[in-house]
Every structure is written in C-alpha cells, then in structure tokens.
PDB file of N, CA and C in Angstrom:
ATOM      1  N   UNK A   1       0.830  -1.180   0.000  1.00  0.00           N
ATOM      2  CA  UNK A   1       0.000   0.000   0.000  1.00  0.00           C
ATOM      3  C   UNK A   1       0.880   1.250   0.000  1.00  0.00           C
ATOM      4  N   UNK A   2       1.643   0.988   0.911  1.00  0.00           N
ATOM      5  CA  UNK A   2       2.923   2.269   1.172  1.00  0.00           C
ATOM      6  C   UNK A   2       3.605   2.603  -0.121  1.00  0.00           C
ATOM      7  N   UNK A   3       3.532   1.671  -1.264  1.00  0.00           N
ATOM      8  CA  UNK A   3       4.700   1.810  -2.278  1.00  0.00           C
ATOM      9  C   UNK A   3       3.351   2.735  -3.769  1.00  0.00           C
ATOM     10  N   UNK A   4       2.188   1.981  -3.610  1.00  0.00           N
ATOM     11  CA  UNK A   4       1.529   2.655  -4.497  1.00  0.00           C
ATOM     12  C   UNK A   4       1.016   4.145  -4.192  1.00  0.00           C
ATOM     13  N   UNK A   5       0.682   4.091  -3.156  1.00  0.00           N
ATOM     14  CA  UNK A   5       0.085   5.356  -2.240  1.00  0.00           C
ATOM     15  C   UNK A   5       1.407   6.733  -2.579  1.00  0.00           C
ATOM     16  N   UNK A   6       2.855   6.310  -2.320  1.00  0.00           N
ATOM     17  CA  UNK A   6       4.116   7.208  -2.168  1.00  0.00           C
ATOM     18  C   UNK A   6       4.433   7.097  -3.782  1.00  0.00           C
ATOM     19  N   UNK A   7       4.420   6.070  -4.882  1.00  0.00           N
ATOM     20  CA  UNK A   7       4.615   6.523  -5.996  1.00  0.00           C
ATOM     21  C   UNK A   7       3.412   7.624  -6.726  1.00  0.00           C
ATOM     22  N   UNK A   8       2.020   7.543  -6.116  1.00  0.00           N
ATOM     23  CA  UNK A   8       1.219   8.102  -7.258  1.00  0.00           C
ATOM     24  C   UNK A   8       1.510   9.873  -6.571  1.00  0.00           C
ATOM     25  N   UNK A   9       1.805  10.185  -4.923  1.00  0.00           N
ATOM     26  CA  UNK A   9       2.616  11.089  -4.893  1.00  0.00           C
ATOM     27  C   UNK A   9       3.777  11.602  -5.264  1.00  0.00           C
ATOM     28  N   UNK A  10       4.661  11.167  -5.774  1.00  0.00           N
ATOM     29  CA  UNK A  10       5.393  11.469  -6.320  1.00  0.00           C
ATOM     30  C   UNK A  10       5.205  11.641  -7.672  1.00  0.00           C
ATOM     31  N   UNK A  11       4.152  10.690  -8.526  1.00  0.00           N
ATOM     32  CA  UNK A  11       4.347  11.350 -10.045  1.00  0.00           C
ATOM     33  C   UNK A  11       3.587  12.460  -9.676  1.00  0.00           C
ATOM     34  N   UNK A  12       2.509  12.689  -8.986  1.00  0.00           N
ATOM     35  CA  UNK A  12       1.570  14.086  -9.021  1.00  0.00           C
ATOM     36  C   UNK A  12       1.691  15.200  -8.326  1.00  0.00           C
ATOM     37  N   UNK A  13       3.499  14.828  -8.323  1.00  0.00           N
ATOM     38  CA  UNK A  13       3.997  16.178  -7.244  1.00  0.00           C
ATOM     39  C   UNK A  13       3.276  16.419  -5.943  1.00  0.00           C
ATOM     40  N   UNK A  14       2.493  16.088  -4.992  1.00  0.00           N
ATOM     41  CA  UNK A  14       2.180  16.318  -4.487  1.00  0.00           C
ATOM     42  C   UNK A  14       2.812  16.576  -2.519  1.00  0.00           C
ATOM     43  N   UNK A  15       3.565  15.945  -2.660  1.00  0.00           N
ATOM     44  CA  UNK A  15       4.264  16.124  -1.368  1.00  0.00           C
ATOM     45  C   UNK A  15       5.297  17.994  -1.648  1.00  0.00           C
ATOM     46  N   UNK A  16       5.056  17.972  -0.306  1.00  0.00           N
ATOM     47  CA  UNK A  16       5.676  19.559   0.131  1.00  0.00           C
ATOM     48  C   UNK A  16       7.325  19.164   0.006  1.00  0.00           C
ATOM     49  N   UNK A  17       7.845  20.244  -0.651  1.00  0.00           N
ATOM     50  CA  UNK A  17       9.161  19.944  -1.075  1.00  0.00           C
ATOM     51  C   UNK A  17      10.534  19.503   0.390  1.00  0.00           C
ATOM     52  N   UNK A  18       9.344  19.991   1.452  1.00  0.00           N
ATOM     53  CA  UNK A  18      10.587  19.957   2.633  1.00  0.00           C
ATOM     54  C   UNK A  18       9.863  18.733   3.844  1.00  0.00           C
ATOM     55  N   UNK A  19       9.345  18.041   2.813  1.00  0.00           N
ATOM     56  CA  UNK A  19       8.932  16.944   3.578  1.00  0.00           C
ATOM     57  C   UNK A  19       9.823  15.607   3.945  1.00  0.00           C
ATOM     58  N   UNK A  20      10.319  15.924   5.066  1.00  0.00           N
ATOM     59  CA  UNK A  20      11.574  15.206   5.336  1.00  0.00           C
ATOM     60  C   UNK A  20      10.934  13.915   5.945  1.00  0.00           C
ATOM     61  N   UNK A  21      11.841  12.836   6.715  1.00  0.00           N
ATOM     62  CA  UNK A  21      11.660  12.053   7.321  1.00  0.00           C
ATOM     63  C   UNK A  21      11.330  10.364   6.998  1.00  0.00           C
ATOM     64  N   UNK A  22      10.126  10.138   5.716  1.00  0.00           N
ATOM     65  CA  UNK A  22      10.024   8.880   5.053  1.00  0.00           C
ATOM     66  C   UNK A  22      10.863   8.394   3.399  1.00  0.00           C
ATOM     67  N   UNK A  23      10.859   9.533   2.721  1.00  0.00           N
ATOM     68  CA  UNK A  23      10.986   9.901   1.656  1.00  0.00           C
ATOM     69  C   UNK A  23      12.632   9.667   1.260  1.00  0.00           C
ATOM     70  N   UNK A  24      13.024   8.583   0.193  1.00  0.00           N
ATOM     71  CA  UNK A  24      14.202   8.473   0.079  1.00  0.00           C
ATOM     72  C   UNK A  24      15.113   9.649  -0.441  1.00  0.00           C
ATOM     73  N   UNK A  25      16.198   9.759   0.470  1.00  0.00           N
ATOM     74  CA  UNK A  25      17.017  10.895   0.455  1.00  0.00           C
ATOM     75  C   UNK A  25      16.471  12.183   0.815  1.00  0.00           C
ATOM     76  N   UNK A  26      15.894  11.843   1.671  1.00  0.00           N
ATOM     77  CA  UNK A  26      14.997  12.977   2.910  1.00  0.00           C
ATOM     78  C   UNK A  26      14.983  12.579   4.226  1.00  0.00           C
ATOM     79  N   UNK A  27      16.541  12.310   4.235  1.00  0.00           N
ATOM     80  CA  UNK A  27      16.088  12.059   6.086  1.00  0.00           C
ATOM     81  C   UNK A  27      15.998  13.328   6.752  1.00  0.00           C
ATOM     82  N   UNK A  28      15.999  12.917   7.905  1.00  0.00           N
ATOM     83  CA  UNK A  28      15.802  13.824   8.992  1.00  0.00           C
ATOM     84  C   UNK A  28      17.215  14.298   9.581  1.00  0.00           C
ATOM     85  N   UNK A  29      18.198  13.867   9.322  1.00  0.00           N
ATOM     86  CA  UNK A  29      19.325  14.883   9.369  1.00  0.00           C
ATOM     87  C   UNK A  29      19.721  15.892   8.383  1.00  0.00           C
ATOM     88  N   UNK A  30      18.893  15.572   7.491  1.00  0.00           N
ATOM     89  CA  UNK A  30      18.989  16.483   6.308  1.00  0.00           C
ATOM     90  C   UNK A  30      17.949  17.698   6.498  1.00  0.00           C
ATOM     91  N   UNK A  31      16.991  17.826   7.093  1.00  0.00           N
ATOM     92  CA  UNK A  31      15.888  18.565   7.829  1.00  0.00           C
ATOM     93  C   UNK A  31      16.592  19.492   8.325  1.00  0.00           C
ATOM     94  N   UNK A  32      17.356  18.594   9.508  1.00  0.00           N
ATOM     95  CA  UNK A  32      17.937  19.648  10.796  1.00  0.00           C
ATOM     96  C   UNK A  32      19.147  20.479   9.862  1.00  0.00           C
ATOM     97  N   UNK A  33      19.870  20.041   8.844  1.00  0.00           N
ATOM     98  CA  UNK A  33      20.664  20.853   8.084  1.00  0.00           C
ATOM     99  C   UNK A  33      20.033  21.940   7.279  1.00  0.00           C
ATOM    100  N   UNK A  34      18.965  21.470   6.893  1.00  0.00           N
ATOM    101  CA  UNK A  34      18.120  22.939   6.037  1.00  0.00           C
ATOM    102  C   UNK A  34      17.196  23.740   6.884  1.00  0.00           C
ATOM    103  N   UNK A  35      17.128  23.220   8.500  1.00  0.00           N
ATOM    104  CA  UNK A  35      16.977  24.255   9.561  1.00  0.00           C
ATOM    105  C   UNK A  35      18.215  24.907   9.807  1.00  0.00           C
ATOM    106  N   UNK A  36      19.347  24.637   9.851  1.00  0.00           N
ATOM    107  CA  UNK A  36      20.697  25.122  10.316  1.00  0.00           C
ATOM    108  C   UNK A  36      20.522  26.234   9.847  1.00  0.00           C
ATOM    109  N   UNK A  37      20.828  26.241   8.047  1.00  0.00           N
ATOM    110  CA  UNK A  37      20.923  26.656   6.977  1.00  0.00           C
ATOM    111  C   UNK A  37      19.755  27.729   6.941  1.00  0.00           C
ATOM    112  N   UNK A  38      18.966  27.508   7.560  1.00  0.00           N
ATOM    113  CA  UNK A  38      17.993  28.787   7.763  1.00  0.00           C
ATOM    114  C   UNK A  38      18.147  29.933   8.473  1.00  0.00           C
ATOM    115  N   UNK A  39      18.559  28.973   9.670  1.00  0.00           N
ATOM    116  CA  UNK A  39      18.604  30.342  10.796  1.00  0.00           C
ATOM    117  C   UNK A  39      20.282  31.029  10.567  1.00  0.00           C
ATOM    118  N   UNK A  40      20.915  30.192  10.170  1.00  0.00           N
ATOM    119  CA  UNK A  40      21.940  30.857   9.507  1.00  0.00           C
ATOM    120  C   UNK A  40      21.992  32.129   8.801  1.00  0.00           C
ATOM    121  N   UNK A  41      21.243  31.797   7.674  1.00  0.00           N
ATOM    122  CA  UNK A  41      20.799  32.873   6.638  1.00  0.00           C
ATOM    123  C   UNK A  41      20.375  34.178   7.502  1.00  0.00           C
ATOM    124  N   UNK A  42      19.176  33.996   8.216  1.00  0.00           N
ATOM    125  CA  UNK A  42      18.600  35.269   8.665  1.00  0.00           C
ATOM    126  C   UNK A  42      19.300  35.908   9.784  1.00  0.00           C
ATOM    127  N   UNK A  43      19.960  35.007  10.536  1.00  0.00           N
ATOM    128  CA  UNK A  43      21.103  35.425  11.879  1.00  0.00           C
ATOM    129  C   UNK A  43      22.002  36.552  10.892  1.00  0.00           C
ATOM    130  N   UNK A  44      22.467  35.996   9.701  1.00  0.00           N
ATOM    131  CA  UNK A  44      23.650  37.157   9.305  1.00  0.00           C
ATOM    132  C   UNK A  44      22.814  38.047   8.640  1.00  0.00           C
ATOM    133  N   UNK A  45      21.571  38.416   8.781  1.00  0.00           N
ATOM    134  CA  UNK A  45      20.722  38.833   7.908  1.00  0.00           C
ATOM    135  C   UNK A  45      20.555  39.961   8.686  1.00  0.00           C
ATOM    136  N   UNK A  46      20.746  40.029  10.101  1.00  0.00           N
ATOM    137  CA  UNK A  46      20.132  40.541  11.466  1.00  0.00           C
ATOM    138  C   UNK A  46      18.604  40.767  11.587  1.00  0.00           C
ATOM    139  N   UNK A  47      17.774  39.113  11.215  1.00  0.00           N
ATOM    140  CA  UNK A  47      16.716  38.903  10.928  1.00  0.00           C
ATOM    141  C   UNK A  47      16.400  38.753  12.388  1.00  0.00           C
ATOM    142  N   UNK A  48      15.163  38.729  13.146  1.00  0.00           N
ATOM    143  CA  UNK A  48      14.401  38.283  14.305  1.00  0.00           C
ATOM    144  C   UNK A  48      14.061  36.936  13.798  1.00  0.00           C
ATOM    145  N   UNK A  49      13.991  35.698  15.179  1.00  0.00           N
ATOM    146  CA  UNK A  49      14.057  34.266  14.608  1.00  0.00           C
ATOM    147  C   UNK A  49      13.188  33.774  15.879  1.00  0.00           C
ATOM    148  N   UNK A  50      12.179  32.876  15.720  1.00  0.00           N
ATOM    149  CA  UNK A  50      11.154  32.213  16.802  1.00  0.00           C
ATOM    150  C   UNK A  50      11.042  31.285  16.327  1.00  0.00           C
ATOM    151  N   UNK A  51      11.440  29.889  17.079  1.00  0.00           N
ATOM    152  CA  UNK A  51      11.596  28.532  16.816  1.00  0.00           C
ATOM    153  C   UNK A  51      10.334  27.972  17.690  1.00  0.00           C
ATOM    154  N   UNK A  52       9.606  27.186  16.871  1.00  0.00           N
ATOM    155  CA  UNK A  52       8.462  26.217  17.907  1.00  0.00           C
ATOM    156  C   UNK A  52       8.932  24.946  17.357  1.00  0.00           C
ATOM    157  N   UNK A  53       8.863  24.215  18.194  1.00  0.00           N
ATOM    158  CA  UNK A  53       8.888  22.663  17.607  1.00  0.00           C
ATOM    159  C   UNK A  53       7.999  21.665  18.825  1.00  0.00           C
ATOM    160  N   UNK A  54       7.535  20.949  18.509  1.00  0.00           N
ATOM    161  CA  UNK A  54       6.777  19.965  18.585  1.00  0.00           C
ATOM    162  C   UNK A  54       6.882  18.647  18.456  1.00  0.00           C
ATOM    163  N   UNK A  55       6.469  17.774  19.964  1.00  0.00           N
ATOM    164  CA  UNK A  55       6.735  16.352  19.824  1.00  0.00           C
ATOM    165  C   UNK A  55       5.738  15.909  19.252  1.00  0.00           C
ATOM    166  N   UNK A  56       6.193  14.990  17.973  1.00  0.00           N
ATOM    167  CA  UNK A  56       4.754  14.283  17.098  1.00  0.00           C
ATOM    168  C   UNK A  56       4.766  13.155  17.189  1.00  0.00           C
ATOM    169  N   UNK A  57       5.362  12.749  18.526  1.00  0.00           N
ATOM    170  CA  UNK A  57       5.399  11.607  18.515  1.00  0.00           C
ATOM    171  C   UNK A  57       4.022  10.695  18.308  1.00  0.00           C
ATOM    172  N   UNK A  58       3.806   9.610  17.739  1.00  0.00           N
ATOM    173  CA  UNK A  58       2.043   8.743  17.205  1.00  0.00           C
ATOM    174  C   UNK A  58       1.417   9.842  17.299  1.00  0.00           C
ATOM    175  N   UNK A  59       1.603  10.725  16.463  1.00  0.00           N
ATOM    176  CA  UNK A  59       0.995  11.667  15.864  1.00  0.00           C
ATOM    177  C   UNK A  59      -0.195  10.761  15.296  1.00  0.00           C
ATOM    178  N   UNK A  60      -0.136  10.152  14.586  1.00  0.00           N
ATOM    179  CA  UNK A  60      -0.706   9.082  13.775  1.00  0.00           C
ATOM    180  C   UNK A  60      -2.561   8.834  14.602  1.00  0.00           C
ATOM    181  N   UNK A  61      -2.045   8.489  15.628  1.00  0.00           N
ATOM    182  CA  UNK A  61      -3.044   8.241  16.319  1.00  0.00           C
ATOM    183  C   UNK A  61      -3.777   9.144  16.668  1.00  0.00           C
ATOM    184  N   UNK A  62      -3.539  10.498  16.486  1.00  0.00           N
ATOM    185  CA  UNK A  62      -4.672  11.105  17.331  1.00  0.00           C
ATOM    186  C   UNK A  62      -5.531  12.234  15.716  1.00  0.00           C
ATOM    187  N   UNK A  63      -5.233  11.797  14.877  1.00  0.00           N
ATOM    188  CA  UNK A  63      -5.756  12.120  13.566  1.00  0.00           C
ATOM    189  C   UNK A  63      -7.408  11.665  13.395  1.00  0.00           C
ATOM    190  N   UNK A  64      -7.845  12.635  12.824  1.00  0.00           N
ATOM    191  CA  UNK A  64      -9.678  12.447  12.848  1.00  0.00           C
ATOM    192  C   UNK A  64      -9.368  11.909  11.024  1.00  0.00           C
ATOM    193  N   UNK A  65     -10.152  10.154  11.315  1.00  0.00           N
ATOM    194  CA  UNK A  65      -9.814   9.675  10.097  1.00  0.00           C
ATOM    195  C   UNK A  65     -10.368  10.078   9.299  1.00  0.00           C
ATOM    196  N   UNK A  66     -12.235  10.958   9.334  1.00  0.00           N
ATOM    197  CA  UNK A  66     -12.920  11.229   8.439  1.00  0.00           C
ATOM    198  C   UNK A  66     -11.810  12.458   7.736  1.00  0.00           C
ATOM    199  N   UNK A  67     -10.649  13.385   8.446  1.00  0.00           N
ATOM    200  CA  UNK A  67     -10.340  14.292   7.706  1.00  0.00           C
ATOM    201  C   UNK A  67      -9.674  13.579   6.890  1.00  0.00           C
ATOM    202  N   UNK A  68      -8.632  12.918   7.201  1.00  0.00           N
ATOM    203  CA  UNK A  68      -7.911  12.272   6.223  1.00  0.00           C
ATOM    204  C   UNK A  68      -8.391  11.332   4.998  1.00  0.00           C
ATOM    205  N   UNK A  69      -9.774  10.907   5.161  1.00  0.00           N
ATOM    206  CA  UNK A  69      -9.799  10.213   3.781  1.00  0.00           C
ATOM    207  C   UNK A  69     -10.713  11.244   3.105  1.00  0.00           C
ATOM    208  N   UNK A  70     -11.149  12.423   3.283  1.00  0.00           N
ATOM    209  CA  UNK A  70     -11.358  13.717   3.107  1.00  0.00           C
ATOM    210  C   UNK A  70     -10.116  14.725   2.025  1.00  0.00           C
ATOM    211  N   UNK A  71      -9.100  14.375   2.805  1.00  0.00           N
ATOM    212  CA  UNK A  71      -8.162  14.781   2.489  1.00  0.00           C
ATOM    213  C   UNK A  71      -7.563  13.840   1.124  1.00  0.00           C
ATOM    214  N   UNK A  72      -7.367  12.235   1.152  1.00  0.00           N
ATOM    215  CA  UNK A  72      -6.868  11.860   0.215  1.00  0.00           C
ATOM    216  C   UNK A  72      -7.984  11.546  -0.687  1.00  0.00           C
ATOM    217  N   UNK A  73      -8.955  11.694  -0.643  1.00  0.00           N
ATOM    218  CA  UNK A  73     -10.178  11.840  -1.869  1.00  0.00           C
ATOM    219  C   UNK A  73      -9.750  12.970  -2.789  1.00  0.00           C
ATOM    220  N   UNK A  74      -9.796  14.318  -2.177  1.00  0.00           N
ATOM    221  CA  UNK A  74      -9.559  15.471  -2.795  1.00  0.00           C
ATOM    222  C   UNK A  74      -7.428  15.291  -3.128  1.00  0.00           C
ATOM    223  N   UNK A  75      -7.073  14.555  -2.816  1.00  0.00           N
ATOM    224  CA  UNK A  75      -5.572  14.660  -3.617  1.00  0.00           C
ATOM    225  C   UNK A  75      -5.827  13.769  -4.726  1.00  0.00           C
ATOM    226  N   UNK A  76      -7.125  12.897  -4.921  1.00  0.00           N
ATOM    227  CA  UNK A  76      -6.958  11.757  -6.344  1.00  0.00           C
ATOM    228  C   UNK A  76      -6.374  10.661  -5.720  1.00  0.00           C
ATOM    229  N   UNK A  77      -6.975  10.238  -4.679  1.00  0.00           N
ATOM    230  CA  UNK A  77      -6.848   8.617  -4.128  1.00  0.00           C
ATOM    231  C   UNK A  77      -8.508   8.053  -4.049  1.00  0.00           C
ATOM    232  N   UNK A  78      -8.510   7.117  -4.845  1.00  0.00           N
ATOM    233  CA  UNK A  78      -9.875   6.870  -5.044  1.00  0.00           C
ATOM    234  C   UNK A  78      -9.793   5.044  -5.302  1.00  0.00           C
ATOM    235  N   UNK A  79     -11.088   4.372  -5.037  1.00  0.00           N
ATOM    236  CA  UNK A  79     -11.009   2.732  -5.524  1.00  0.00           C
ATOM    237  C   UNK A  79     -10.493   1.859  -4.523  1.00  0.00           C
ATOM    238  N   UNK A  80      -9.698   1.131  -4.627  1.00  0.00           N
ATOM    239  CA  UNK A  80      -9.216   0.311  -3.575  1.00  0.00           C
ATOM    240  C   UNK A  80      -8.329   0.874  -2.784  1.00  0.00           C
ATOM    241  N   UNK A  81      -7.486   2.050  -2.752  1.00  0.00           N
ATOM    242  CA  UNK A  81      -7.125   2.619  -1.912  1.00  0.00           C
ATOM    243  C   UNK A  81      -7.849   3.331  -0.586  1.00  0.00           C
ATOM    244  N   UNK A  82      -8.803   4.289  -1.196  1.00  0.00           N
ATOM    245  CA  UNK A  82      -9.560   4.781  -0.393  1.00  0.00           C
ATOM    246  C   UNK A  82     -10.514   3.975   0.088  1.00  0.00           C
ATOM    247  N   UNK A  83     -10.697   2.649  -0.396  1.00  0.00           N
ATOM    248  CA  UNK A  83     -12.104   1.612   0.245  1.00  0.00           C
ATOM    249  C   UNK A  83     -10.499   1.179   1.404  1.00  0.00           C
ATOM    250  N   UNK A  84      -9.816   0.890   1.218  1.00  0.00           N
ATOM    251  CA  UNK A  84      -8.560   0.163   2.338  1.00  0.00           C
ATOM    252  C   UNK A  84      -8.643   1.062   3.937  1.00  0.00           C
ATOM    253  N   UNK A  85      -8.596   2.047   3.530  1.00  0.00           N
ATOM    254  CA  UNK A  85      -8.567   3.305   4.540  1.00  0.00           C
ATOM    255  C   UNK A  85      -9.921   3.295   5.286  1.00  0.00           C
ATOM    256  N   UNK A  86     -11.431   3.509   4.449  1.00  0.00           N
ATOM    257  CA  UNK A  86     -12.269   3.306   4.859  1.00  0.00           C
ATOM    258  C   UNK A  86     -12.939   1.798   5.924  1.00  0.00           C
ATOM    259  N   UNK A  87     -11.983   0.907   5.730  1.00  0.00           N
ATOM    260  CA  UNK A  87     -12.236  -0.245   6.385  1.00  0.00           C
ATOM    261  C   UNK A  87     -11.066  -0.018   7.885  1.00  0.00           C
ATOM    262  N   UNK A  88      -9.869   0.801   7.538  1.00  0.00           N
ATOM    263  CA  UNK A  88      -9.069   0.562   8.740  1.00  0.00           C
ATOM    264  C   UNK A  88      -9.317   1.468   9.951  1.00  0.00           C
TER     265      UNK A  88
END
C-alpha cells in the first residue's frame, strides 16, 4: 500500500518539497541541516528568529480519520485505496 500510495505522490507532485523524514534521500538529518541553513541565513541577515517545535510523537493516532480520507479523496486517491482506509 505504502509503495503505491508514495509513488502516485510522487508522479503528481504532491508532497511539500521539505517533507523530510520517510521519503528516500529525505532524512531527517537532512531537515535539521536545512533548519541550520535557515537560521543561519537570517542570523547574518540581522533577521528576528522564533523557533516552535513539537513532539509528534504517534501523531498518527490522534488524527480524525474522516479528515484524512477527506483529504486523500480530494488529492486523487480513489477505488481500492480509499475503500482500504475506509475499512481501517
């Protein structure tokens, strides 16, 4: 499911370009480098900088499923994908 679901995102562009973490050659040390690389920039910039971050940890779990198959209806997941979701 994981492999059809992540290829039909990828041909339809649809993932956010700084979506780190699952995505091959998107880890998450690569994240914290294009955070570095940020506050970098605006530090020599003599930009003002406010960091929030957030534990997501089983994030997963606390998701309202009606949004999400809401959500992957309207991205063009439809048929046995979206009936899979609807049963889990």
């Amino acid at each position: 499911m994981f492999n059809r679901m992540y290829s039909f995102l990828l041909q339809n562009d649809i993932l956010y370009k700084y979506q780190f973490g699952f995505r091959k050659g998107f880890s998450t040390f690569q994240a914290l480098i294009e955070l570095l690389d940020t506050i970098y920039f605006h530090r020599d910039n003599h930009d003002f900088l406010i960091g929030m971050f957030f534990d997501l940890q089983k994030a997963f779990d606390t998701v309202d499923h009606s949004i999400l198959l809401y959500k992957l209806e309207n991205y063009g997941f439809r048929g046995i994908v979206l009936k899979w979701f609807h049963n889990y």
